[in-house]
C-alpha atoms as a PDB file:
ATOM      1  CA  UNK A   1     -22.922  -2.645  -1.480  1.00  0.00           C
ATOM      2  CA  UNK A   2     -19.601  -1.877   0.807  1.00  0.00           C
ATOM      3  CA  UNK A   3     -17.309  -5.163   0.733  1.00  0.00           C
ATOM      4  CA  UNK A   4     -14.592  -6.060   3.230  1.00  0.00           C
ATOM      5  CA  UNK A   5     -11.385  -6.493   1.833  1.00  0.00           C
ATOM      6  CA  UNK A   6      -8.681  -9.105   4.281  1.00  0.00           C
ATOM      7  CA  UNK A   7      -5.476  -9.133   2.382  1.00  0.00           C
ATOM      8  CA  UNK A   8      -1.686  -8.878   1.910  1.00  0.00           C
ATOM      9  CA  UNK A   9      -0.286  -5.008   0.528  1.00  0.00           C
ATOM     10  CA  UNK A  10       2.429  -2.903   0.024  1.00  0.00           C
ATOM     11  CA  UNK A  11       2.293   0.647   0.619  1.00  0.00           C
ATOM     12  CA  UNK A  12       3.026   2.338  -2.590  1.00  0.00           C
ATOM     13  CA  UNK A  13       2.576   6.251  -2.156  1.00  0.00           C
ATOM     14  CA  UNK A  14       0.648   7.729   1.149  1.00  0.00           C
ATOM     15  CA  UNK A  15      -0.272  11.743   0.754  1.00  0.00           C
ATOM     16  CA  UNK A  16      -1.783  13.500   3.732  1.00  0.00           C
ATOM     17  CA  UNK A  17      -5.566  14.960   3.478  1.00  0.00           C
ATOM     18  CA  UNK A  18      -6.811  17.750   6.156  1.00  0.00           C
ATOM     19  CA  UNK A  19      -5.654  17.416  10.080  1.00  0.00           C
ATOM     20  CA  UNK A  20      -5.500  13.564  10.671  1.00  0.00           C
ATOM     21  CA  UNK A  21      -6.012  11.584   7.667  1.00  0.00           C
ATOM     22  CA  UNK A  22      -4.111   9.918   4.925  1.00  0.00           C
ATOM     23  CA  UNK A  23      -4.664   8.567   1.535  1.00  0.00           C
ATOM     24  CA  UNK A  24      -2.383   5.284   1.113  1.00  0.00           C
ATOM     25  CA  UNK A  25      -2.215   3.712  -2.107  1.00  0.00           C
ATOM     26  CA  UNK A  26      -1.722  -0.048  -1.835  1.00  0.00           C
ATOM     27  CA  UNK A  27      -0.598  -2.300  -4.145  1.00  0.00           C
ATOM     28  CA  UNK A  28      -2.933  -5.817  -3.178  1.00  0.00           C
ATOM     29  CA  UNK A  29      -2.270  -9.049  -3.071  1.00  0.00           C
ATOM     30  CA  UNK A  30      -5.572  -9.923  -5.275  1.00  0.00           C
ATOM     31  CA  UNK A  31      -7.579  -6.869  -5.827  1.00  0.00           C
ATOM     32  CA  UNK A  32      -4.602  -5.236  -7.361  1.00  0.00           C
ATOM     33  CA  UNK A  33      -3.716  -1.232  -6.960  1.00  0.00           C
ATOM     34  CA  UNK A  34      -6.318   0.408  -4.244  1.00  0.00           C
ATOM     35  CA  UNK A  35      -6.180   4.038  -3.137  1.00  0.00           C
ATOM     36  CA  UNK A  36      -7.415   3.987   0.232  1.00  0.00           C
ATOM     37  CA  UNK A  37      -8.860   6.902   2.970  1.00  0.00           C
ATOM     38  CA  UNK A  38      -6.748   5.831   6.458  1.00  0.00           C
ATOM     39  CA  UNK A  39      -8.888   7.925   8.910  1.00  0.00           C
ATOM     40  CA  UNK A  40      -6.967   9.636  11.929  1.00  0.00           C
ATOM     41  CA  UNK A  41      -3.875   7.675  10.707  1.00  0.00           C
ATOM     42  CA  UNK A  42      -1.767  10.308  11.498  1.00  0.00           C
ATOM     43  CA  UNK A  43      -3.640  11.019  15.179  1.00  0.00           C
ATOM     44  CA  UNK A  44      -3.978   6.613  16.232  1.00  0.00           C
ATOM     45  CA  UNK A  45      -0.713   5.176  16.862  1.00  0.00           C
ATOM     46  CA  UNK A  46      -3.099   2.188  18.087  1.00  0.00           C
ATOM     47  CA  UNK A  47      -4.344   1.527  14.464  1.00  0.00           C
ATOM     48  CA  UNK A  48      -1.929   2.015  12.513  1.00  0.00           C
ATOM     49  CA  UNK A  49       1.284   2.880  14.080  1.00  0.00           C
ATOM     50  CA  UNK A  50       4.337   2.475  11.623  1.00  0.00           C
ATOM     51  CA  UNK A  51       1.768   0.551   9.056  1.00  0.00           C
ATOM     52  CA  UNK A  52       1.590   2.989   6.732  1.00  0.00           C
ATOM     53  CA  UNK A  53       5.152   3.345   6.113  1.00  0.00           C
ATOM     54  CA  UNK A  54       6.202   3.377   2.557  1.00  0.00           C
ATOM     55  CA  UNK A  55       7.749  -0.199   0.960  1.00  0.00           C
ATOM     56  CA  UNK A  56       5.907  -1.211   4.271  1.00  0.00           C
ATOM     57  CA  UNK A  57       4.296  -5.010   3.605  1.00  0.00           C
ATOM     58  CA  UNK A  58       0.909  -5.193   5.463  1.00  0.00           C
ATOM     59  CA  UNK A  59      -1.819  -7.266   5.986  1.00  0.00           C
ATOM     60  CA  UNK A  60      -5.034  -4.933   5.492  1.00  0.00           C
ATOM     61  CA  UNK A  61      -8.643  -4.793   6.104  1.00  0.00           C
ATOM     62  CA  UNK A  62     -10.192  -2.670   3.724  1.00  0.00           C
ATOM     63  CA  UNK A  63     -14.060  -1.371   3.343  1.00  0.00           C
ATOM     64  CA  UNK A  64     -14.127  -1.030  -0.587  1.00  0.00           C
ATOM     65  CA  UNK A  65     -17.304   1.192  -1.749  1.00  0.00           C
ATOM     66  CA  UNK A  66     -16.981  -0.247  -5.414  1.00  0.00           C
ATOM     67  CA  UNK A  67     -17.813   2.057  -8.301  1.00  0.00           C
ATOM     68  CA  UNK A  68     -14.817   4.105  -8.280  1.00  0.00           C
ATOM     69  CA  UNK A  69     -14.800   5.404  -4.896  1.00  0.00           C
ATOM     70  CA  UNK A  70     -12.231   5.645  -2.616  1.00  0.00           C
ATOM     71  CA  UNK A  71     -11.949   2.483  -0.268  1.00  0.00           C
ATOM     72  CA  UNK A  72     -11.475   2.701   3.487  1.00  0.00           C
ATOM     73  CA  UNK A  73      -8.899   1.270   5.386  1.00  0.00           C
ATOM     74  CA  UNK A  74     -10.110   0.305   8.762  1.00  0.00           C
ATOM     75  CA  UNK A  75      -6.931  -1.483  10.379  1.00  0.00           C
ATOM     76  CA  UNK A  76      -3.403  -2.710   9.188  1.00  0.00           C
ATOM     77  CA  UNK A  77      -1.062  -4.778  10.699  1.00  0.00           C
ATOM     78  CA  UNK A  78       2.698  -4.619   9.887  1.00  0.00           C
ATOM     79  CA  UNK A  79       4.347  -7.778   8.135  1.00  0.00           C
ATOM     80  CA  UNK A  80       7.761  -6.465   6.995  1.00  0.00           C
ATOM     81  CA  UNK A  81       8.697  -2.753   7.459  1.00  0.00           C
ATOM     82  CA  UNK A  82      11.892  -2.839   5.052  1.00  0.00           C
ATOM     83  CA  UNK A  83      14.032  -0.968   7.574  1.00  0.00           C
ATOM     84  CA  UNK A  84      16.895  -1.881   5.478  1.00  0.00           C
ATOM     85  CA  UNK A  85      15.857   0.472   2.677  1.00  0.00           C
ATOM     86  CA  UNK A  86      15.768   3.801   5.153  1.00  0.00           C
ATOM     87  CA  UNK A  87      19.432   3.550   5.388  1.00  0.00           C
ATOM     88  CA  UNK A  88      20.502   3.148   1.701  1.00  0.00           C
ATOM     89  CA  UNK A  89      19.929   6.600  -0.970  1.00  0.00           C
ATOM     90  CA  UNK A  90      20.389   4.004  -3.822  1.00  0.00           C
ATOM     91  CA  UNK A  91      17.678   1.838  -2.357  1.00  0.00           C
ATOM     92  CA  UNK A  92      15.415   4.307  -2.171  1.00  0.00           C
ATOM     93  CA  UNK A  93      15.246   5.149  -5.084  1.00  0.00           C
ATOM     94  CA  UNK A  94      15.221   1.805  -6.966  1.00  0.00           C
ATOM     95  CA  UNK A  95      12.017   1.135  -4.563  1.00  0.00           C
ATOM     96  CA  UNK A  96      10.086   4.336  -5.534  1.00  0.00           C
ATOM     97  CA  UNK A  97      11.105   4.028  -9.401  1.00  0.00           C
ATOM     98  CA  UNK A  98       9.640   1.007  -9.107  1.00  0.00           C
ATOM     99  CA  UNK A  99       6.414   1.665  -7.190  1.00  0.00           C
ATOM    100  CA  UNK A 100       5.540   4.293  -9.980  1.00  0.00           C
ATOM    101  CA  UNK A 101       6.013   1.909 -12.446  1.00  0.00           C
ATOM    102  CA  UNK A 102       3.466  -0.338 -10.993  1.00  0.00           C
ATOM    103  CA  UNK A 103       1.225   2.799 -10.517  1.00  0.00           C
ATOM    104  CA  UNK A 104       1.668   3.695 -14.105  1.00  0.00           C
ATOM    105  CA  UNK A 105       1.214   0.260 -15.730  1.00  0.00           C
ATOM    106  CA  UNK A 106      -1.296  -0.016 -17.864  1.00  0.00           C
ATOM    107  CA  UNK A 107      -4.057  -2.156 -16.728  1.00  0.00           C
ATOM    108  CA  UNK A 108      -7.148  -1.731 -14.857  1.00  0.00           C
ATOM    109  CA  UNK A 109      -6.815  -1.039 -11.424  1.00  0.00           C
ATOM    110  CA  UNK A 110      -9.426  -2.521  -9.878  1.00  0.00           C
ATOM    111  CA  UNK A 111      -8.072  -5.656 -10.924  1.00  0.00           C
ATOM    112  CA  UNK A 112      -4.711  -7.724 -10.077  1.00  0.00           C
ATOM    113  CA  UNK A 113      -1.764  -7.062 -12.101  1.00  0.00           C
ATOM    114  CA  UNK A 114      -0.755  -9.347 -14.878  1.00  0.00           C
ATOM    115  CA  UNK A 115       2.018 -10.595 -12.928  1.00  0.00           C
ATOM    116  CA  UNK A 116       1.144 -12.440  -9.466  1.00  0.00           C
ATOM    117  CA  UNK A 117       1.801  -9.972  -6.293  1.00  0.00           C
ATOM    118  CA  UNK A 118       4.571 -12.478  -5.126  1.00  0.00           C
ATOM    119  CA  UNK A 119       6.171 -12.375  -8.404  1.00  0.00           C
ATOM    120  CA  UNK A 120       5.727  -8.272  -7.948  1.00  0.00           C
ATOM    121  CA  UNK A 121       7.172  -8.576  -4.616  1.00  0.00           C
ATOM    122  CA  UNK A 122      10.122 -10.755  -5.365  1.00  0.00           C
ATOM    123  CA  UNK A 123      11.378  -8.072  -7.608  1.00  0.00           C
ATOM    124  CA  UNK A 124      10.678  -5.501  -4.840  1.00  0.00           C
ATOM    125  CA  UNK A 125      12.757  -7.655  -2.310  1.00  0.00           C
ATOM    126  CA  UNK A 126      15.870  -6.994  -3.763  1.00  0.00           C
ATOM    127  CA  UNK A 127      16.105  -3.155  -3.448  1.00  0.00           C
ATOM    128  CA  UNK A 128      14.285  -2.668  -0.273  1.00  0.00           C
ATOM    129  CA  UNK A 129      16.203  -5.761   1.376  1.00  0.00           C
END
């Protein structure tokens, strides 16, 4: 049985898949790391225009299938884009060492991280701020 998902994320990778869509993963605020279909997220700048952004914070409503399968992101709002880190090589790259870690921890994924999101995020802050 599908269950929708309301909740806080950052975007930690985003890959493209055929014309229109992306796969975003996100890391949650209680359901921990999701990989997520956005549908036409490349076509709707309505939907999800600048969301899907990486380091982006956003507040997401996600369809999750269970079982494995890939969830569905049906909308996204943007919380805190992290301009900042766009302009800064160094930042960059402490923000997407980081993000794999948290991709590569070992725990299961489906459920949250050891550590609290905020406590997650708080170390983000500093190198995409």
């Amino acid at each position: 049985m599908p269950r929708r998902i309301h909740t806080d994320a950052v975007v930690l990778q985003r890959s493209e898949l055929g014309e229109s869509d992306r796969i975003v993963t996100l890391l949650t605020c209680d359901q921990g790391i999701l990989r997520a279909l956005a549908p036409a997220a490349r076509r709707s700048k309505k939907r999800f225009g600048g969301c899907l952004e990486l380091f982006a914070r956003i507040e997401a409503s996600i369809t999750d299938k269970g079982a494995g399968r890939l969830a569905r992101l049906e909308e996204a709002s943007l919380r805190d884009s992290h301009e900042a880190i766009k302009s800064d090589l160094l930042s960059i790259a402490h923000a997407s060492c980081l993000a794999e870690l948290i991709m590569a921890s070992d725990y299961e994924p489906t459920t949250p991280h050891p550590m609290s999101f905020e406590e997650l995020y708080e170390w983000w802050c500093p190198y995409v701020n």
